[in-house]
Structure formats: structure tokens, C-alpha cells
PDB file of N, CA and C in Angstrom:
ATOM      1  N   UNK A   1      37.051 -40.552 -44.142  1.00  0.00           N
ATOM      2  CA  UNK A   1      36.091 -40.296 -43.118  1.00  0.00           C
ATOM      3  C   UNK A   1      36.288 -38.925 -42.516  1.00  0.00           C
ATOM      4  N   UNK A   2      35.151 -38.062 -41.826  1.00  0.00           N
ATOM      5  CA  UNK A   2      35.312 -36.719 -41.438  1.00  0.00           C
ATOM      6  C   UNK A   2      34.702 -37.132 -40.079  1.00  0.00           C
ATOM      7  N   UNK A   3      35.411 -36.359 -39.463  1.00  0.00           N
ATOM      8  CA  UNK A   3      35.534 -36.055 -37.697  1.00  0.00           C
ATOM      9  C   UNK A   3      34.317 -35.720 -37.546  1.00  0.00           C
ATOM     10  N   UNK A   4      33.600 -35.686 -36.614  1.00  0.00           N
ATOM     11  CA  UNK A   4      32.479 -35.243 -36.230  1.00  0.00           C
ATOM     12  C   UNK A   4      32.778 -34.440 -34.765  1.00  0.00           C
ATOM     13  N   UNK A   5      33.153 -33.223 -34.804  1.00  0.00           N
ATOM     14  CA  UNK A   5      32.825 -32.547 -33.681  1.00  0.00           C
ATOM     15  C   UNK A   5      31.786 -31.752 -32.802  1.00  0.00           C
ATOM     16  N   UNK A   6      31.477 -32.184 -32.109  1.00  0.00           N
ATOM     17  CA  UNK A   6      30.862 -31.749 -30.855  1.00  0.00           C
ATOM     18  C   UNK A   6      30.624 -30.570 -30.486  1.00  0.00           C
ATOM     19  N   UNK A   7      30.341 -28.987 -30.515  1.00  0.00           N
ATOM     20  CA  UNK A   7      30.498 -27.919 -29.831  1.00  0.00           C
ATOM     21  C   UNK A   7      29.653 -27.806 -28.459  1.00  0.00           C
ATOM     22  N   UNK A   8      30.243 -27.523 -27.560  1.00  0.00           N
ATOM     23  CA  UNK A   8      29.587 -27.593 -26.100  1.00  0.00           C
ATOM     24  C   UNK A   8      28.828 -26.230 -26.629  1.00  0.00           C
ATOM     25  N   UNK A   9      27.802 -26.419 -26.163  1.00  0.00           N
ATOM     26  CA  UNK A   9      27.128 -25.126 -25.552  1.00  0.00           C
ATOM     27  C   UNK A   9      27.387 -23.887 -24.875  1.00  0.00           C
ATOM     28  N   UNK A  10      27.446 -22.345 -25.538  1.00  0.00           N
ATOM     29  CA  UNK A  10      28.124 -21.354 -24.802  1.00  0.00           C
ATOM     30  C   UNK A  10      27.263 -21.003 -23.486  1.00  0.00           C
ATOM     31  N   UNK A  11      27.955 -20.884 -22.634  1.00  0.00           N
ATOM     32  CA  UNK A  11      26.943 -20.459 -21.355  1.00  0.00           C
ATOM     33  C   UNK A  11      26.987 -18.699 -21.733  1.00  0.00           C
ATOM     34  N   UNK A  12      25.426 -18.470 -20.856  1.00  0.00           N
ATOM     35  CA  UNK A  12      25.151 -17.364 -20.847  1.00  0.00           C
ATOM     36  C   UNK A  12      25.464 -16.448 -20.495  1.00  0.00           C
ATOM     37  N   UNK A  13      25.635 -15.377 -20.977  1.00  0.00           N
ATOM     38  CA  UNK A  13      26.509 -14.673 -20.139  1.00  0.00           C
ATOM     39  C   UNK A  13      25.243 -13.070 -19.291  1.00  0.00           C
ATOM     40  N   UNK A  14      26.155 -12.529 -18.934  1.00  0.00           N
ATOM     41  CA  UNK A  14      25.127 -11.763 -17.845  1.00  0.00           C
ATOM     42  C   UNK A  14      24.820 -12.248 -16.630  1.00  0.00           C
ATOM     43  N   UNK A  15      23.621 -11.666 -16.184  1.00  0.00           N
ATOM     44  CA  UNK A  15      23.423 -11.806 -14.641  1.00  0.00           C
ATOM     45  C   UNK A  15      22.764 -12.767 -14.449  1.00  0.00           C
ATOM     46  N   UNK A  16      22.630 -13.485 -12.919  1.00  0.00           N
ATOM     47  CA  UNK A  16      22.363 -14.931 -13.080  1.00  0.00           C
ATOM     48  C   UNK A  16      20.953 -15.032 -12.935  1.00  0.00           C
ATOM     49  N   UNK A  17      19.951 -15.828 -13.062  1.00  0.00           N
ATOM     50  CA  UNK A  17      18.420 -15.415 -12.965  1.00  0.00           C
ATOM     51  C   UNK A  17      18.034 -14.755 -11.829  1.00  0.00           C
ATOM     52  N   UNK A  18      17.132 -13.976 -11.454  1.00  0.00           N
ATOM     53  CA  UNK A  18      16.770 -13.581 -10.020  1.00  0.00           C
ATOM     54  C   UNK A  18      16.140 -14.775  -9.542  1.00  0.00           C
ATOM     55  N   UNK A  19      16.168 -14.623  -8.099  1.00  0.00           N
ATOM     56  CA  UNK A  19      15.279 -15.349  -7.245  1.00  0.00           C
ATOM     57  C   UNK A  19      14.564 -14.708  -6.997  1.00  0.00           C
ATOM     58  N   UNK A  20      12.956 -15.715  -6.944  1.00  0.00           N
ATOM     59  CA  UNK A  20      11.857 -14.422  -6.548  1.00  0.00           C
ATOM     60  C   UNK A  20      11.248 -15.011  -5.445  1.00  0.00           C
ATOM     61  N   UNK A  21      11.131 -14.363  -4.423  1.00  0.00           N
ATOM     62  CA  UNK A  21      10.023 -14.433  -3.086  1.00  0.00           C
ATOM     63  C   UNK A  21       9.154 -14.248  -3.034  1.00  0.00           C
ATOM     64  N   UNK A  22       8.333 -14.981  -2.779  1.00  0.00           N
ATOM     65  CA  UNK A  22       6.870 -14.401  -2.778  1.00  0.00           C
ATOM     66  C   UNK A  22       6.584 -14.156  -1.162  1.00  0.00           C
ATOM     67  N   UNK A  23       5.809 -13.005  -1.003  1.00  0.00           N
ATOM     68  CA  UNK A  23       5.614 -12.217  -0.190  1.00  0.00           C
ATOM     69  C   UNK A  23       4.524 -12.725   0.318  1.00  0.00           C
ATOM     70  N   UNK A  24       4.003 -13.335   1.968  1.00  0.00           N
ATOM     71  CA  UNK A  24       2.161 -13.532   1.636  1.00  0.00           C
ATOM     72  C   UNK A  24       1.722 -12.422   2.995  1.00  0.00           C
ATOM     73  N   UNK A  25       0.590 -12.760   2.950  1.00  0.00           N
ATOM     74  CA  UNK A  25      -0.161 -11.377   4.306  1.00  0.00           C
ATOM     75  C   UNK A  25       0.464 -12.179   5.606  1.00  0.00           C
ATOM     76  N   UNK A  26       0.330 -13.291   5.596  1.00  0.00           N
ATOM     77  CA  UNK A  26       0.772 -14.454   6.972  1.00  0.00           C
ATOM     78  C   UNK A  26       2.174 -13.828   7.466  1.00  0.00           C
ATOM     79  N   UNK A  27       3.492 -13.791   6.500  1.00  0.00           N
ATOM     80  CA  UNK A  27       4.441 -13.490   6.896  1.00  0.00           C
ATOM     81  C   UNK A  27       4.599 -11.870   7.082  1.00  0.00           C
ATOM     82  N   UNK A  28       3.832 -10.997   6.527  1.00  0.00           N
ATOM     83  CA  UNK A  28       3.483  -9.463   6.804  1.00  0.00           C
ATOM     84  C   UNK A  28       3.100  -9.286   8.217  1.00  0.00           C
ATOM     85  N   UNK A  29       2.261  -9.918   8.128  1.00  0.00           N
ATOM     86  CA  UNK A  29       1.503  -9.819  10.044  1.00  0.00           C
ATOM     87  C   UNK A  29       2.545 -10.488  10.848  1.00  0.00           C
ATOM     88  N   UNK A  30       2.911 -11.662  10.564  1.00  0.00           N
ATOM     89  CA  UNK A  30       4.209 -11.902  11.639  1.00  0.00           C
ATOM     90  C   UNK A  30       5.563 -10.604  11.739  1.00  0.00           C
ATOM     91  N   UNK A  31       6.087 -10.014  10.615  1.00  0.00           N
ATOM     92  CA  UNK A  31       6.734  -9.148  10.781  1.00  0.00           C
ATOM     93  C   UNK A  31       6.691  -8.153  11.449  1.00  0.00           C
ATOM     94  N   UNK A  32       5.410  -7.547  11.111  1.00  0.00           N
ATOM     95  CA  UNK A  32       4.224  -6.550  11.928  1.00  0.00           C
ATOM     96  C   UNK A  32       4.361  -6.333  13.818  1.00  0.00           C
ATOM     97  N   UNK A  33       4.184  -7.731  13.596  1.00  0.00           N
ATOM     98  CA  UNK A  33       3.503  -8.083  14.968  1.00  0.00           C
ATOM     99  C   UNK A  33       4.932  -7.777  15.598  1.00  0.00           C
ATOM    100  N   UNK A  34       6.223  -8.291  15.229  1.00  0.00           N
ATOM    101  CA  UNK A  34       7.574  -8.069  15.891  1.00  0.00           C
ATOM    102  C   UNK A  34       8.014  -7.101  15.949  1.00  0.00           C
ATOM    103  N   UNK A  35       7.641  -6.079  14.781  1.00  0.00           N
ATOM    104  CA  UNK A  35       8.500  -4.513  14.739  1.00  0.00           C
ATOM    105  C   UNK A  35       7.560  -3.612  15.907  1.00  0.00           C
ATOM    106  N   UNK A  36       6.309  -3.798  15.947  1.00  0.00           N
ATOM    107  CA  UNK A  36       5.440  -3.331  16.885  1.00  0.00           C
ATOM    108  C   UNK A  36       5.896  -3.750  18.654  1.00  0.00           C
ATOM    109  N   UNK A  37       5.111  -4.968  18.440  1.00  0.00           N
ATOM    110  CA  UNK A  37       6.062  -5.497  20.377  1.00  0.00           C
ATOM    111  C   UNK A  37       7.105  -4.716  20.843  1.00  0.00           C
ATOM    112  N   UNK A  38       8.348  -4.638  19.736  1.00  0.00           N
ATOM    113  CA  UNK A  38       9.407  -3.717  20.023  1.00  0.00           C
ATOM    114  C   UNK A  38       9.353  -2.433  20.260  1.00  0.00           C
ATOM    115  N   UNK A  39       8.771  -1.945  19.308  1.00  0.00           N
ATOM    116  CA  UNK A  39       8.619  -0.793  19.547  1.00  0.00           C
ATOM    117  C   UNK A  39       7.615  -0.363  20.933  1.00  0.00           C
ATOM    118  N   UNK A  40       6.324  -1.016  20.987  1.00  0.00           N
ATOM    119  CA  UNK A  40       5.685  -0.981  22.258  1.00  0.00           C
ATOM    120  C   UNK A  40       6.269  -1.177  23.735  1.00  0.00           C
ATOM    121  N   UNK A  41       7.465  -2.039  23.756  1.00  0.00           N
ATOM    122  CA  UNK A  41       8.494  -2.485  24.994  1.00  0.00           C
ATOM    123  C   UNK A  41       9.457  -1.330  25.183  1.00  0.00           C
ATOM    124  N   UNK A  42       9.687  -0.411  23.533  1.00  0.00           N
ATOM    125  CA  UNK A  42      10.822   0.616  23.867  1.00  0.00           C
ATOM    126  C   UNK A  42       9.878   2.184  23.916  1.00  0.00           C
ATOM    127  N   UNK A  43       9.194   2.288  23.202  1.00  0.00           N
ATOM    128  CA  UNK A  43       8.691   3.325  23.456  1.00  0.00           C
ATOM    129  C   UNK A  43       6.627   3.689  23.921  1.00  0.00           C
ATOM    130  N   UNK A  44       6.215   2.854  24.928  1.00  0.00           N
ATOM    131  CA  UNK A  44       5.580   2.592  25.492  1.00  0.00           C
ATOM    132  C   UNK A  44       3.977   1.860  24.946  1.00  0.00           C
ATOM    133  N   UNK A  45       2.758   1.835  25.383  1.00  0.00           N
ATOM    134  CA  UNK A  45       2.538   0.697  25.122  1.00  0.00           C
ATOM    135  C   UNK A  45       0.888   1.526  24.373  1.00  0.00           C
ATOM    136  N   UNK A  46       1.770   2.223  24.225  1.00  0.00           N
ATOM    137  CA  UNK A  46       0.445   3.057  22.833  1.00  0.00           C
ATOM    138  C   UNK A  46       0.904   2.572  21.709  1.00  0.00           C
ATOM    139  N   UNK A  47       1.893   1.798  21.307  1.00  0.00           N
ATOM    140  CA  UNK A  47       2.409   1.117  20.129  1.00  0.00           C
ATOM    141  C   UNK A  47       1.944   0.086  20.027  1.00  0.00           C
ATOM    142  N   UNK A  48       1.390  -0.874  20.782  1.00  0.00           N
ATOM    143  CA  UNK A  48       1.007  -1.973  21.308  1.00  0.00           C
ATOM    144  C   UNK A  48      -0.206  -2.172  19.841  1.00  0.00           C
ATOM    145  N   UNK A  49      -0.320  -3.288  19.076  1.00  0.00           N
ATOM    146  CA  UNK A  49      -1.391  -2.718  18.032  1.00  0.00           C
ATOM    147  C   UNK A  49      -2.499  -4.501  18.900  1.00  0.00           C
ATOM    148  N   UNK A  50      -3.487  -4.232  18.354  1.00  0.00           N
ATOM    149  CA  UNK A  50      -4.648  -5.046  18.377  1.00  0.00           C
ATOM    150  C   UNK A  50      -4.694  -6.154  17.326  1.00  0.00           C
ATOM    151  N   UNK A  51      -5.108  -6.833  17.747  1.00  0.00           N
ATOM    152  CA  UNK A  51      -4.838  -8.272  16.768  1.00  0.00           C
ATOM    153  C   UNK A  51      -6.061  -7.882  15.570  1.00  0.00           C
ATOM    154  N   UNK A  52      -7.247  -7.146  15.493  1.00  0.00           N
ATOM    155  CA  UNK A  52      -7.932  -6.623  14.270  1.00  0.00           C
ATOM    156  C   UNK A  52      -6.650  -5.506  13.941  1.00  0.00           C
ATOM    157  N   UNK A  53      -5.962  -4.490  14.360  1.00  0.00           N
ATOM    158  CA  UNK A  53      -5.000  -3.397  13.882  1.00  0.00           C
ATOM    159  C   UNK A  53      -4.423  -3.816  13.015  1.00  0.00           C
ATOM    160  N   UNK A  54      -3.708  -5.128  13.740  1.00  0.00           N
ATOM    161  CA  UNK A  54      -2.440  -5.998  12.922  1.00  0.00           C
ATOM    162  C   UNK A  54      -3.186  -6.729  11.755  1.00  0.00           C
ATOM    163  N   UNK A  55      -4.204  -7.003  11.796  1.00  0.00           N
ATOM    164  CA  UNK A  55      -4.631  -7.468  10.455  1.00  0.00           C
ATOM    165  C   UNK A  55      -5.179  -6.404   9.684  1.00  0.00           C
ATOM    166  N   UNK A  56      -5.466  -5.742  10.219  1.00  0.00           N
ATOM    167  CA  UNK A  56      -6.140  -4.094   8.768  1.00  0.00           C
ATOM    168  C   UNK A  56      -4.485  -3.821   8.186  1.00  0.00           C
ATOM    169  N   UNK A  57      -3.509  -3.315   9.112  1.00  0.00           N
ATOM    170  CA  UNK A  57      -2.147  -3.415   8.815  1.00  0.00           C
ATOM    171  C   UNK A  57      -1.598  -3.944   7.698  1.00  0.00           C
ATOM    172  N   UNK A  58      -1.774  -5.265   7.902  1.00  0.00           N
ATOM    173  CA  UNK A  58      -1.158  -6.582   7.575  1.00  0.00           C
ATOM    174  C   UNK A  58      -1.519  -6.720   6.042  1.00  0.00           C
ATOM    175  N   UNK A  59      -3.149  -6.480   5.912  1.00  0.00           N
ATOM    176  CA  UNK A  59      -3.709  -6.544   4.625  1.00  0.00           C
ATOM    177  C   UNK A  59      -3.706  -5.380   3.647  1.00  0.00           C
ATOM    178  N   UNK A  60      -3.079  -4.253   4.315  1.00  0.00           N
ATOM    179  CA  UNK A  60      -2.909  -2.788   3.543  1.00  0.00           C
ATOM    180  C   UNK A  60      -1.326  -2.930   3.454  1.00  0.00           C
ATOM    181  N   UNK A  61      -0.787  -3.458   3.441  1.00  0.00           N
ATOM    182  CA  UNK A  61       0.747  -3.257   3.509  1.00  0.00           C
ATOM    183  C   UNK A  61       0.631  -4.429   2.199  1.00  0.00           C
ATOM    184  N   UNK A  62       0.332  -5.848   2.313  1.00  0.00           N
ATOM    185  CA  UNK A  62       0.240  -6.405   1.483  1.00  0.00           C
ATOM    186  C   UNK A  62      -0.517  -6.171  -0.236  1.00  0.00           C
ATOM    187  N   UNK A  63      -1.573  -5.617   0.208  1.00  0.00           N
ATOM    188  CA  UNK A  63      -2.338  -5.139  -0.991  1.00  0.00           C
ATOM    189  C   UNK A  63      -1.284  -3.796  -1.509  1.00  0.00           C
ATOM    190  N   UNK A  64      -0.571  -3.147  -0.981  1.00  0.00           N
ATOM    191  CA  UNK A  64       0.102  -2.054  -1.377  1.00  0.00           C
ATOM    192  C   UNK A  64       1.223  -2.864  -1.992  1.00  0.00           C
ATOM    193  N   UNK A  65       1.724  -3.823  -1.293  1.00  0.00           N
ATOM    194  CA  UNK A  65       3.618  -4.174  -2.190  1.00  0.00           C
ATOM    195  C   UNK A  65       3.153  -5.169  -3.578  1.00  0.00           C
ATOM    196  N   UNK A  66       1.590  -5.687  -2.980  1.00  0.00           N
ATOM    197  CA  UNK A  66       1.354  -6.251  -4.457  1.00  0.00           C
ATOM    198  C   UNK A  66       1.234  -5.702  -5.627  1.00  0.00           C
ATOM    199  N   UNK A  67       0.773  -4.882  -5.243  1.00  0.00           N
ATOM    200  CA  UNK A  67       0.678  -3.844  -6.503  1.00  0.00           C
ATOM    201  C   UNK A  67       1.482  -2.632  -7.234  1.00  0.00           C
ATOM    202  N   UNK A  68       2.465  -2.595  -6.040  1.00  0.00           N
ATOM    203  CA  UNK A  68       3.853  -1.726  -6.442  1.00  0.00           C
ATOM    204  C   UNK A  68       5.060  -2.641  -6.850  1.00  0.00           C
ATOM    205  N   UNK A  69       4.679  -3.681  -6.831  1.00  0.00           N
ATOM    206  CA  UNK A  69       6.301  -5.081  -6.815  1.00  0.00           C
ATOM    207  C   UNK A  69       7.022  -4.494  -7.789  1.00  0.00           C
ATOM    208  N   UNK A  70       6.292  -3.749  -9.203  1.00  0.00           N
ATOM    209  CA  UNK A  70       6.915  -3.612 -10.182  1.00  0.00           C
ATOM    210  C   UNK A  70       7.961  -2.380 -10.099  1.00  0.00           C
ATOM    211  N   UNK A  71       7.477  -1.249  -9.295  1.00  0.00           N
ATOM    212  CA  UNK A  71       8.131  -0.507  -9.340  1.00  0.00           C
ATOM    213  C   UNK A  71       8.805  -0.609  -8.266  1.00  0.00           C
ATOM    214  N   UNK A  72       8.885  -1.151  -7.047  1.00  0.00           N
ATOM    215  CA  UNK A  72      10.037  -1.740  -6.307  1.00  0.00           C
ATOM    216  C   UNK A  72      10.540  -2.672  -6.365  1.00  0.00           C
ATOM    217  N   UNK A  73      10.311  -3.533  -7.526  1.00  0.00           N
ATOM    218  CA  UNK A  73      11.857  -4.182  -7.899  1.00  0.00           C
ATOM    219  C   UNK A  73      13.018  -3.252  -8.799  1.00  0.00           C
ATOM    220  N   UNK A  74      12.388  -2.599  -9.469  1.00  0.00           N
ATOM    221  CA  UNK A  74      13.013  -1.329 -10.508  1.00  0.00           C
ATOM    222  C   UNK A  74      13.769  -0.365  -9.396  1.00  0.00           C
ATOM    223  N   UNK A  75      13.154   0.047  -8.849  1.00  0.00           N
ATOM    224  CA  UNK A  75      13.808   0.716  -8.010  1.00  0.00           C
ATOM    225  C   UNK A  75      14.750   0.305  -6.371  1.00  0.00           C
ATOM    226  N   UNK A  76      14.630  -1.136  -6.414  1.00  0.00           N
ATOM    227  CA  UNK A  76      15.079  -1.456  -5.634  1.00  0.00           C
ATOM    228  C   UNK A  76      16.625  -1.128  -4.819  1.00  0.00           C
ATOM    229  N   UNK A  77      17.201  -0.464  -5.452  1.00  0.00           N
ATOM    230  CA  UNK A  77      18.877  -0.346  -5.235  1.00  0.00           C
ATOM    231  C   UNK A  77      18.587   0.886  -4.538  1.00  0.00           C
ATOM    232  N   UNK A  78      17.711   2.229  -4.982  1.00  0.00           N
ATOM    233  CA  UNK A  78      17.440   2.896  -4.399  1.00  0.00           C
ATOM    234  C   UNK A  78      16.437   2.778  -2.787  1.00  0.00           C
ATOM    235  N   UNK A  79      15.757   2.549  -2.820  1.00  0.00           N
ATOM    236  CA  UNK A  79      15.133   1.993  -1.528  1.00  0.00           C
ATOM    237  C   UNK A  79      16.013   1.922  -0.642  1.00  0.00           C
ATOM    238  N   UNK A  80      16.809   0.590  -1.182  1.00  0.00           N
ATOM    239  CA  UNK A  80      17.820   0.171   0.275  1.00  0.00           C
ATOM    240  C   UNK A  80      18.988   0.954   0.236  1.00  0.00           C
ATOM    241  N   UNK A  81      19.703   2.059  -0.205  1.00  0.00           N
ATOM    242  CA  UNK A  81      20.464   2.873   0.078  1.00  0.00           C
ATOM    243  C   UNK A  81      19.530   4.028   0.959  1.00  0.00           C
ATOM    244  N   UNK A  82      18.391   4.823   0.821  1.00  0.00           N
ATOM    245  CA  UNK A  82      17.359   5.237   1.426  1.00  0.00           C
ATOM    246  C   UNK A  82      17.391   4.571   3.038  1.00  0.00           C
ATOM    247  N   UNK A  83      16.966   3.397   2.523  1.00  0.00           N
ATOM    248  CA  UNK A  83      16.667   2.373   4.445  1.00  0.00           C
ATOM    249  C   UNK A  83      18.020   2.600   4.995  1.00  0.00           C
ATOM    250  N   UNK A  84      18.946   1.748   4.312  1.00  0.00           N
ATOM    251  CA  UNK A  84      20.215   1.886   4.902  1.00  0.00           C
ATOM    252  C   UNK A  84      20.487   3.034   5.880  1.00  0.00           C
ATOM    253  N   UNK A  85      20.664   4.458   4.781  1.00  0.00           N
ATOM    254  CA  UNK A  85      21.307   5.823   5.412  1.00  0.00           C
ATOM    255  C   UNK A  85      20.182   6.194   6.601  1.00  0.00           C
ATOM    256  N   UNK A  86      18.468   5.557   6.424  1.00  0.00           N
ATOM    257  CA  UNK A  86      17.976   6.091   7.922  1.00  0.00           C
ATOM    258  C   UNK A  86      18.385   5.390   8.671  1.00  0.00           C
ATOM    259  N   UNK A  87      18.301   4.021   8.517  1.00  0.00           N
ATOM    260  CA  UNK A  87      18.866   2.941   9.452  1.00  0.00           C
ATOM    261  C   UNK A  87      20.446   3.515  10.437  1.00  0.00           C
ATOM    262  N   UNK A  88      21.543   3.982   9.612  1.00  0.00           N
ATOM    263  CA  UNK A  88      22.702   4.351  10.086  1.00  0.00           C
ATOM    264  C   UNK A  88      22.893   5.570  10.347  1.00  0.00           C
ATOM    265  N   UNK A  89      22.030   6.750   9.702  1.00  0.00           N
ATOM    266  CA  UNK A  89      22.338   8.417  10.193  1.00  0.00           C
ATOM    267  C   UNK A  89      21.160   8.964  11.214  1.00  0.00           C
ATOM    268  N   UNK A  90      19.951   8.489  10.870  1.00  0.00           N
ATOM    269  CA  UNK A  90      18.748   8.665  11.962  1.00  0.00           C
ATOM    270  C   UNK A  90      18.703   8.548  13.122  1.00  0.00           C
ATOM    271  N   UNK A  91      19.530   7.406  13.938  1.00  0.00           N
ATOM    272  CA  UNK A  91      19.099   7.530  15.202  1.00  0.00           C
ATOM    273  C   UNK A  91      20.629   8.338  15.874  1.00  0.00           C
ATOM    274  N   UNK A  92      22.106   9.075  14.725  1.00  0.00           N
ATOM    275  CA  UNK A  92      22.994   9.630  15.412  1.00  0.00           C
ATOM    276  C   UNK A  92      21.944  11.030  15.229  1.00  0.00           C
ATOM    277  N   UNK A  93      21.364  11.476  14.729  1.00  0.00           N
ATOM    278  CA  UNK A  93      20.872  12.902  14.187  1.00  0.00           C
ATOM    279  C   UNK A  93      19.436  12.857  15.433  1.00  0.00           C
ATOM    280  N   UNK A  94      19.211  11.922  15.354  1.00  0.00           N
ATOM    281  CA  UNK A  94      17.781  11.869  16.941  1.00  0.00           C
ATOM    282  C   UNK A  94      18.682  11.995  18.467  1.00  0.00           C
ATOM    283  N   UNK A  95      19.503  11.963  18.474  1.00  0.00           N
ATOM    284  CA  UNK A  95      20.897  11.890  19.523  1.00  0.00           C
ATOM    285  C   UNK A  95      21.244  12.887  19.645  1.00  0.00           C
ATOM    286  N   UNK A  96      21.519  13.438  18.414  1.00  0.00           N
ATOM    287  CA  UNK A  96      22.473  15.371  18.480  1.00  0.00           C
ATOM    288  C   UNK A  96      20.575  15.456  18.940  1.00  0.00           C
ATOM    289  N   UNK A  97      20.165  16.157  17.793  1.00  0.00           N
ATOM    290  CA  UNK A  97      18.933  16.430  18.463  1.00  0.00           C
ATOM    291  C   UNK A  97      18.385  16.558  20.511  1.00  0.00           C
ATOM    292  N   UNK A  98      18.505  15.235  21.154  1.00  0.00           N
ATOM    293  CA  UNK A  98      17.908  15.143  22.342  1.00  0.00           C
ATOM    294  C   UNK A  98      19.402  16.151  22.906  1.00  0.00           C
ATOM    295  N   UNK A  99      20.344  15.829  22.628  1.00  0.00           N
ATOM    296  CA  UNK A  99      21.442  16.198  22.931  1.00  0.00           C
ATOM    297  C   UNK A  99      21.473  17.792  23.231  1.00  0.00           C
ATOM    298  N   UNK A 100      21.542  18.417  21.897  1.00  0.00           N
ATOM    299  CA  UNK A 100      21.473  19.552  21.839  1.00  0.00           C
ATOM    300  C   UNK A 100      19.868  20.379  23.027  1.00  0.00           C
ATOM    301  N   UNK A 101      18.884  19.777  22.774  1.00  0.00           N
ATOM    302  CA  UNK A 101      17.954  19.916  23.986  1.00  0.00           C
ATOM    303  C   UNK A 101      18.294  20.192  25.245  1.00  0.00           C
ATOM    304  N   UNK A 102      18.865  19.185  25.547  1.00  0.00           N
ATOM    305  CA  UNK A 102      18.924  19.195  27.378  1.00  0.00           C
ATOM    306  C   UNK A 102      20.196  19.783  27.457  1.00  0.00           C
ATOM    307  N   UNK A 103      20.882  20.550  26.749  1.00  0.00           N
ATOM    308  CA  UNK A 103      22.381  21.044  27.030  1.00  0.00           C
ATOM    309  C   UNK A 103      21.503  22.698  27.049  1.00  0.00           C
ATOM    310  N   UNK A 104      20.262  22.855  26.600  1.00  0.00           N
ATOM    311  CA  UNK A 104      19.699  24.140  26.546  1.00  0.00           C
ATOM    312  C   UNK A 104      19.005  24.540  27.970  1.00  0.00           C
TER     313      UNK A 104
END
């Protein structure tokens, strides 16, 4: 009699599947609506957008990432090193800036 062995299955190797999000206009305009308020509470109330604004907004921001998804997922690593460094060097460089001002 001959053995009958079994081989398990090799797992895959590489990266693990992406997860994908889907993006809709609903959660655009809610985002919208929060980065604005803020900004309208910190830097006064000409930021303030209109509930038609926030939807012209809402639907041009969306119609734009729909149609770029491809090249910002490709480029995605870049982007957020981009956001990042304004996120962390922009508001010390808006600082020297006011800084350097009123020392004049």
C-alpha cells in the first residue's frame, strides 16, 4: 500500500489585499462642513460656507477624487509625505513669518 500525502496549500506571499473605501458626497460634505466651522471660529466668519456652497463644494471635490482615485492611489505615499511636511513645517514657517513682522 502507498501513503497518500496531503500537501497544505502554500500561502501567498506579498502584500496583504488592500482595503478599499469607498468615498461618497454625504461623507465629503460632512468633512467639509467641519474643516470650514473651524476654520470660520479661527479665522473669522467669511469662512463660514452656505449650505448650497457646501454642496457645489461637496459635489466638485467628489466628482474630482472620482475620477483621479487612480492616480491617487499610485501616488499615494507621495501625497501624504506632501500633507504631512505642510501639516508639521507650515504653521512653524507662518510663525517665523508673523514673527519676523512685528519684530520689524
Amino acid at each position: 500500500m502507498t501513503d497518500v500525502i496531503e500537501e497544505k496549500p502554500k500561502a501567498k506571499r506579498g502584500r496583504p489585499p488592500k482595503e478599499t473605501v469607498e468615498l461618497s458626497e454625504e461623507s465629503l460634505r460632512f468633512l467639509l462642513a467641519g474643516i470650514f466651522n473651524i476654520l470660520s471660529e479661527r479665522l473669522g466668519e467669511h469662512w463660514q460656507l452656505s449650505s448650497d456652497e457646501l454642496n457645489y463644494l461637496a459635489q466638485s471635490y467628489y466628482k474630482f477624487l472620482k475620477a483621479q482615485s487612480k492616480v491617487i492611489a499610485d501616488n499615494l505615499i507621495t501625497i501624504n509625505f506632501v500633507i504631512t511636511n505642510l501639516i508639521v513645517i507650515l504653521p512653524r514657517i507662518i510663525k517665523t513669518i508673523k514673527k519676523d513682522k512685528s519684530e520689524q
